[in-house]
Protein backbone atom coordinates (compact mmCIF):
# COMPACT_ATOMS: atom_id res chain seq x y z
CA UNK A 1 0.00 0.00 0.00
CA UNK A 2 1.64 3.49 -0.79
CA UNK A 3 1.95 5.92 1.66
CA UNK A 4 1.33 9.58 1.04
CA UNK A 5 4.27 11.95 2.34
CA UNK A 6 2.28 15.21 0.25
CA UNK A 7 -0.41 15.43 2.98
CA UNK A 8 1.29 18.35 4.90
CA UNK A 9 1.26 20.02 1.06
CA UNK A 10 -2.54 19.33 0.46
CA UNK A 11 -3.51 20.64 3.42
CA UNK A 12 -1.51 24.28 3.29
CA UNK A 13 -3.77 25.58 0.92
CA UNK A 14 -6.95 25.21 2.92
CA UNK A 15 -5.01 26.92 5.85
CA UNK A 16 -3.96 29.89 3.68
CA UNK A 17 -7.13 30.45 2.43
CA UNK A 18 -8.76 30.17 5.79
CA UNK A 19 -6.09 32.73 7.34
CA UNK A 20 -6.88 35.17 3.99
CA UNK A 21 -10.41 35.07 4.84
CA UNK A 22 -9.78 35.87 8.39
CA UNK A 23 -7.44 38.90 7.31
CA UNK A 24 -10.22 40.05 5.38
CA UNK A 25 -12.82 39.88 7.59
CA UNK A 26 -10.82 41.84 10.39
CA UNK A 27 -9.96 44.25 8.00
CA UNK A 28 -13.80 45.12 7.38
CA UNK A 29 -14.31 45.11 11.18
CA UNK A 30 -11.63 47.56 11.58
CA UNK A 31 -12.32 50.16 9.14
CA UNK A 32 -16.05 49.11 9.05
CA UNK A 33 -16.14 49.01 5.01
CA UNK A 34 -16.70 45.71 2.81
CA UNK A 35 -14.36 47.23 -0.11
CA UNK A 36 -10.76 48.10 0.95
CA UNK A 37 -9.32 47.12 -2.12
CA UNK A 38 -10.36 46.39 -5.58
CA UNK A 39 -9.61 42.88 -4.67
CA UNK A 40 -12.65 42.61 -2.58
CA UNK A 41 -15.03 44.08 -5.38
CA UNK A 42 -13.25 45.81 -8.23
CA UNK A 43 -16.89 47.12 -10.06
CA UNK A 44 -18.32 48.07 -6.50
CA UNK A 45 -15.10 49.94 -6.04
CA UNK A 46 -15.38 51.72 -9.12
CA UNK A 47 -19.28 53.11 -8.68
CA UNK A 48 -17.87 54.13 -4.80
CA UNK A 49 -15.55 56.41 -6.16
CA UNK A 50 -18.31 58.11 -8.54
CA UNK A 51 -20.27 58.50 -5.85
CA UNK A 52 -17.56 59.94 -3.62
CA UNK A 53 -16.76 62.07 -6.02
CA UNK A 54 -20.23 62.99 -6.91
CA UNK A 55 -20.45 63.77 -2.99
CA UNK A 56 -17.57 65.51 -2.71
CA UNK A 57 -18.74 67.84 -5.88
CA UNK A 58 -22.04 68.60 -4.38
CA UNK A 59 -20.36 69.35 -1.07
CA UNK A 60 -18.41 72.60 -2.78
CA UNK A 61 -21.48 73.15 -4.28
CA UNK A 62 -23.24 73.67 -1.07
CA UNK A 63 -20.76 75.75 -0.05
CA UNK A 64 -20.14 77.76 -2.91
CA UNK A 65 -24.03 78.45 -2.72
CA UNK A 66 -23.29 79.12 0.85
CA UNK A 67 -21.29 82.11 -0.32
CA UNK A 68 -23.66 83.23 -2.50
CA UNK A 69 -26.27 83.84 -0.13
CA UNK A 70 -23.69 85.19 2.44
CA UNK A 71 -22.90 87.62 -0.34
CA UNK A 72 -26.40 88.78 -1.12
CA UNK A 73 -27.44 88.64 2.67
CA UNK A 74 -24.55 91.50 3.03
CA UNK A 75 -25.68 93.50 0.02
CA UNK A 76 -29.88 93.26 1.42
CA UNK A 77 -28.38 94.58 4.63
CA UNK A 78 -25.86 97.70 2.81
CA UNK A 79 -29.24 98.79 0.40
CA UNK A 80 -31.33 98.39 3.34
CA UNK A 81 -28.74 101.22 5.43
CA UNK A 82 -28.97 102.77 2.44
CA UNK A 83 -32.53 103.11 2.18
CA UNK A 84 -32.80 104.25 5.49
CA UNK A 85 -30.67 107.24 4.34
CA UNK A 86 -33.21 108.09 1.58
CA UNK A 87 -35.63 108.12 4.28
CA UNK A 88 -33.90 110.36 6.13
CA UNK A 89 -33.23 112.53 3.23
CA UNK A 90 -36.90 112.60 2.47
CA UNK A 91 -37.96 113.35 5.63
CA UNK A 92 -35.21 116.52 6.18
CA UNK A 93 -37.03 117.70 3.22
CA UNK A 94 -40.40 117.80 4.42
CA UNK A 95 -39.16 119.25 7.61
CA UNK A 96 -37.36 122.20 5.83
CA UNK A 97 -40.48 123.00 4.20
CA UNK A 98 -41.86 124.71 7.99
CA UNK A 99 -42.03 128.41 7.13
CA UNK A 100 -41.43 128.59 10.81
CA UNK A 101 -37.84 127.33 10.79
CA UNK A 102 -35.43 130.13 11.05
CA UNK A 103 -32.19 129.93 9.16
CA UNK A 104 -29.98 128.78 12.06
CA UNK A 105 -32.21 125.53 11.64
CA UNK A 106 -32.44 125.64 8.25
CA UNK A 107 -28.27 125.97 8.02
CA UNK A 108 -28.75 122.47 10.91
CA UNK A 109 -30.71 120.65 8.11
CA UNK A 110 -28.36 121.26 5.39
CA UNK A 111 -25.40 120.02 7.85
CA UNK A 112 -27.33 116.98 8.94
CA UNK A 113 -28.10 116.05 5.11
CA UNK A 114 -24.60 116.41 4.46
CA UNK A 115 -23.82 113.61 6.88
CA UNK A 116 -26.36 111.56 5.64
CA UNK A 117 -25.44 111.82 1.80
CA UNK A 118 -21.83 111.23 2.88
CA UNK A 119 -23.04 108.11 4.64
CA UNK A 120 -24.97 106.95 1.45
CA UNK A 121 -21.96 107.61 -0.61
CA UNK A 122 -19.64 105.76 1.89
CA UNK A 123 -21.73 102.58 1.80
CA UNK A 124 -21.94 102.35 -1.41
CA UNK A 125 -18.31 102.60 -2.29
CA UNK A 126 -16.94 100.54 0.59
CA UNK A 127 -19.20 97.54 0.99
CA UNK A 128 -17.06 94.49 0.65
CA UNK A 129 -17.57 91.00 1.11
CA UNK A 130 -14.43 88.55 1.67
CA UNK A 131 -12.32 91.90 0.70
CA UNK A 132 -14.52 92.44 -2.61
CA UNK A 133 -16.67 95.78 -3.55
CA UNK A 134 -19.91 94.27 -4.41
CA UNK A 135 -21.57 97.17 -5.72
CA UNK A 136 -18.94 98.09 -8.72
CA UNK A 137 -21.23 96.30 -11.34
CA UNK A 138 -19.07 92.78 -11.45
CA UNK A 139 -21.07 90.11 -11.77
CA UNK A 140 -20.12 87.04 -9.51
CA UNK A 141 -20.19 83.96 -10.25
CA UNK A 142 -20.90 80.32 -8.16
CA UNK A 143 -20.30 77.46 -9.41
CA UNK A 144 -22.89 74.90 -8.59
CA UNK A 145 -21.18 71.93 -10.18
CA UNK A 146 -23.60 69.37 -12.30
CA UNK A 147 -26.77 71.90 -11.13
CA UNK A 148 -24.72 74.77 -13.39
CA UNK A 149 -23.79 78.13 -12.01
CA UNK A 150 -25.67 81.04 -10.02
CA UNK A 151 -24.96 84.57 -10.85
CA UNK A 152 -24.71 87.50 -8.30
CA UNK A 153 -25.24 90.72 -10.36
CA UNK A 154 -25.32 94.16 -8.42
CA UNK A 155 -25.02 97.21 -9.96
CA UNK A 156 -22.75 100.12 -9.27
CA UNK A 157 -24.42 101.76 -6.86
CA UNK A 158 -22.47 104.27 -6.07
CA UNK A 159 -22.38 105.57 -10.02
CA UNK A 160 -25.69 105.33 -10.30
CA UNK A 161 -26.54 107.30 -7.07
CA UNK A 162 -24.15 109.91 -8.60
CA UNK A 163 -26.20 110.20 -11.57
CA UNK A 164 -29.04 111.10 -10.29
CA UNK A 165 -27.77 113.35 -7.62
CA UNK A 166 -28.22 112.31 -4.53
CA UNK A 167 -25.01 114.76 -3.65
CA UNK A 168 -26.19 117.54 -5.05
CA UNK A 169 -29.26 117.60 -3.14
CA UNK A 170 -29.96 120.86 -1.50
CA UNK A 171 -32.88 122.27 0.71
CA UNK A 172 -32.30 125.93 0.30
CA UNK A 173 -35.71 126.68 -1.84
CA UNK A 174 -38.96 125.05 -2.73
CA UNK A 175 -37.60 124.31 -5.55
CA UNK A 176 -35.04 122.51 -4.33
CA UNK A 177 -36.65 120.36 -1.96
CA UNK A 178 -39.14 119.63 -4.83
CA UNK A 179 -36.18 118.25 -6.70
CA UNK A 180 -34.26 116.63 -3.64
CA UNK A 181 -37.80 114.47 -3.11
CA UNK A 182 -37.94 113.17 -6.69
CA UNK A 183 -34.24 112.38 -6.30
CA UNK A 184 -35.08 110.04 -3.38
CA UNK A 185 -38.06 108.70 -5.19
CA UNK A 186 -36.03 107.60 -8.17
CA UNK A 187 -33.27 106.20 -5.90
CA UNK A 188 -35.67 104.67 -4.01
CA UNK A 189 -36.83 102.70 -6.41
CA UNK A 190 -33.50 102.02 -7.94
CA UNK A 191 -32.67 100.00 -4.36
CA UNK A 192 -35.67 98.57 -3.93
CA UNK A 193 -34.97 97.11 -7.54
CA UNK A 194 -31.65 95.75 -6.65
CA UNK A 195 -32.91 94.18 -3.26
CA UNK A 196 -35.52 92.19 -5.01
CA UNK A 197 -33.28 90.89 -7.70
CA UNK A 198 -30.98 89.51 -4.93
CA UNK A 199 -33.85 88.78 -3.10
CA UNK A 200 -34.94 86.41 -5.78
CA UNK A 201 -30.64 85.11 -6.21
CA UNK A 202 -30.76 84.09 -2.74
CA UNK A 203 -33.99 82.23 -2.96
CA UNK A 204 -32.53 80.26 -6.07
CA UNK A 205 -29.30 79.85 -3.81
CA UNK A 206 -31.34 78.32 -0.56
CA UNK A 207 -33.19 76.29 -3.32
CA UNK A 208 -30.22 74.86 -4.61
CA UNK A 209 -28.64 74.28 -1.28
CA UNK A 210 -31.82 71.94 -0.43
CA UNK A 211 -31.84 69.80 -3.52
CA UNK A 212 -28.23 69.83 -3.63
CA UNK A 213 -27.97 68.63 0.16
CA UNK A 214 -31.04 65.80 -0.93
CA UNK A 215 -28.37 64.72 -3.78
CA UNK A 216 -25.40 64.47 -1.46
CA UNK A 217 -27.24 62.48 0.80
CA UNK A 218 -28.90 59.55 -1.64
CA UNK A 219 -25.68 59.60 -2.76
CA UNK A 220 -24.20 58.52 0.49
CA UNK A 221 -26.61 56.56 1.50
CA UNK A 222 -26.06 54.64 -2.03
CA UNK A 223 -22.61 54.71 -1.21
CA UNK A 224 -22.87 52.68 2.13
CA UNK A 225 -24.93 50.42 0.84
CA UNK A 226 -22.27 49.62 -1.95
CA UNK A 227 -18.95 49.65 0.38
CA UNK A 228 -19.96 49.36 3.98
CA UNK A 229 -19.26 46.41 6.22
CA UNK A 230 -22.50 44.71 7.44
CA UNK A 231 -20.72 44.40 11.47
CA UNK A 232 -23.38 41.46 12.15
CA UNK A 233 -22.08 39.56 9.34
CA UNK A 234 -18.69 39.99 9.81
CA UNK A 235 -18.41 39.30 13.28
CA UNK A 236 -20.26 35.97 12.58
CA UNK A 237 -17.28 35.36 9.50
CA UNK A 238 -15.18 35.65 12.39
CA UNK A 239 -16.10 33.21 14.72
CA UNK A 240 -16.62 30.71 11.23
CA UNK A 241 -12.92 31.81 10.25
CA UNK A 242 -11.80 31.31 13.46
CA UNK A 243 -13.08 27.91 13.41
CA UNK A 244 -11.90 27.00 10.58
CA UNK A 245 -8.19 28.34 11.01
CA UNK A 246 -7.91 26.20 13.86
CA UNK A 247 -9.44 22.99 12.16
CA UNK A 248 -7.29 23.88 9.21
CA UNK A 249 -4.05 24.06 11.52
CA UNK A 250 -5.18 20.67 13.14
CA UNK A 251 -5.44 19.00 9.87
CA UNK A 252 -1.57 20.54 9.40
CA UNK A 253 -0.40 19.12 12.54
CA UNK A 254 -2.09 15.96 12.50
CA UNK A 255 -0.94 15.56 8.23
CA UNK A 256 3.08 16.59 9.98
CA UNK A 257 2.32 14.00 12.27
CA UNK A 258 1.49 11.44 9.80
CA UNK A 259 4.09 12.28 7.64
CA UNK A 260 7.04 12.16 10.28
CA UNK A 261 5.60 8.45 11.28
CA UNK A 262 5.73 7.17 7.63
CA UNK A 263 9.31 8.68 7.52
CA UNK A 264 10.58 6.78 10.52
CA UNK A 265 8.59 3.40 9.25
CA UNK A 266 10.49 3.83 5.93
CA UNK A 267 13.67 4.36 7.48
CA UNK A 268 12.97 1.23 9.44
């Protein structure tokens, strides 16, 4: 009868494998995902990464629409200071029109309009946001990645303010406080132009924020489905790959054993 001396071979294989599969399986345990290599699933690997980097797109998206709103939220608050200057304007106007004012008031009036044109002007030159003039008539724009871009358009509001003269105002005569009231009308109207228009930007912003953050988040969900570890599963695959490492080590001993015996009876 022949005696086999290859058992110790046959049997390494099995013990590999069941060592490989308990690698694996305490891999996925510790960094709780199924694919850590393309080894493990080379297509599920693949549609992971489009997601992540679907994810990771709509992420700067989010924040780049973020910015957007942060940008418009500081213009709606700069035309809404400046508006409150019109209304001041208007209203030192109407009060210089009392016939009982005498012209140390009057002179008052014209000194307090001065500081509140000034303050117009300075608003609307200087208003910045992340160390750029938003009202010089640039139009910004934010990416949105796959959703396309939004555009921030404000016009120069100092230049137009100029044009119609809100400097020049002056409340020495009827005639002139006739003039200085349809000044503030027509500027007025100009702001309250601009504010709805970004009114309306933000609104698409906030809108895009929302679907955007929907996208970002089927994608991740899609994501874990695809590449996360199911812990329930692979704690089970460990107690079976523990099992069977031992057996498989048993069988390696016992086949060593068997081998060393047949050896000896050989060698009489």
């Amino acid at each position: 009868m022949a005696i086999g001396l290859d058992s110790a071979t046959s049997n390494l294989s099995p013990l590999q494998q069941a060592q490989q599969n308990l690698d694996t399986t305490l891999e996925r345990i510790s960094t709780g995902l199924r694919i850590n290599s393309a080894s493990d699933d080379a297509a599920g690997l693949q549609i992971a990464n489009r997601l992540t980097s679907s994810i990771n797109g709509d992420t700067q998206a989010i924040r780049n629409a973020n910015d957007a709103i942060s940008l418009t939220q500081t213009a709606d608050a700069a035309l809404a200071s400046i508006s409150d200057g019109l209304d001041q304007v208007e209203n030192l106007a109407l009060q210089s029109g009392n016939g009982i004012l005498s012209a140390a008031d009057r002179d008052a009036l014209g000194q307090e309009l001065n500081q509140v044109t000034d303050e117009i002007t300075r608003v609307a030159e200087t208003t910045e946001f992340n160390g750029r003039s938003i009202f010089n008539g640039d139009d910004l724009n934010f990416g949105l990645g796959e959703n396309g871009s939004l555009n921030v358009s404000a016009q120069d509001v100092s230049s137009s303010l100029e044009q119609l003269g809100i400097n020049d105002v002056d409340l020495n005569s009827p005639e002139s406080r006739e003039q200085a009231l349809e000044t503030v009308g027509q500027a007025r109207e100009n702001i309250d132009a601009l504010r709805a228009e970004l009114g309306a930007t933000a609104n698409r912003a906030e809108s895009a924020v929302e679907q955007l953050g929907v996208q970002s988040e089927n994608n991740a969900v899609a994501r874990s489905r695809i590449e996360d570890a199911d812990f329930a599963r692979e704690t089970a695959n460990q107690a079976r790959d523990n099992i069977l490492l031992q057996a498989s080590v048993g069988v390696q001993a016992q086949g060593n054993v068997q081998s060393e015996i047949a050896l000896q009876l050989l060698g009489g």
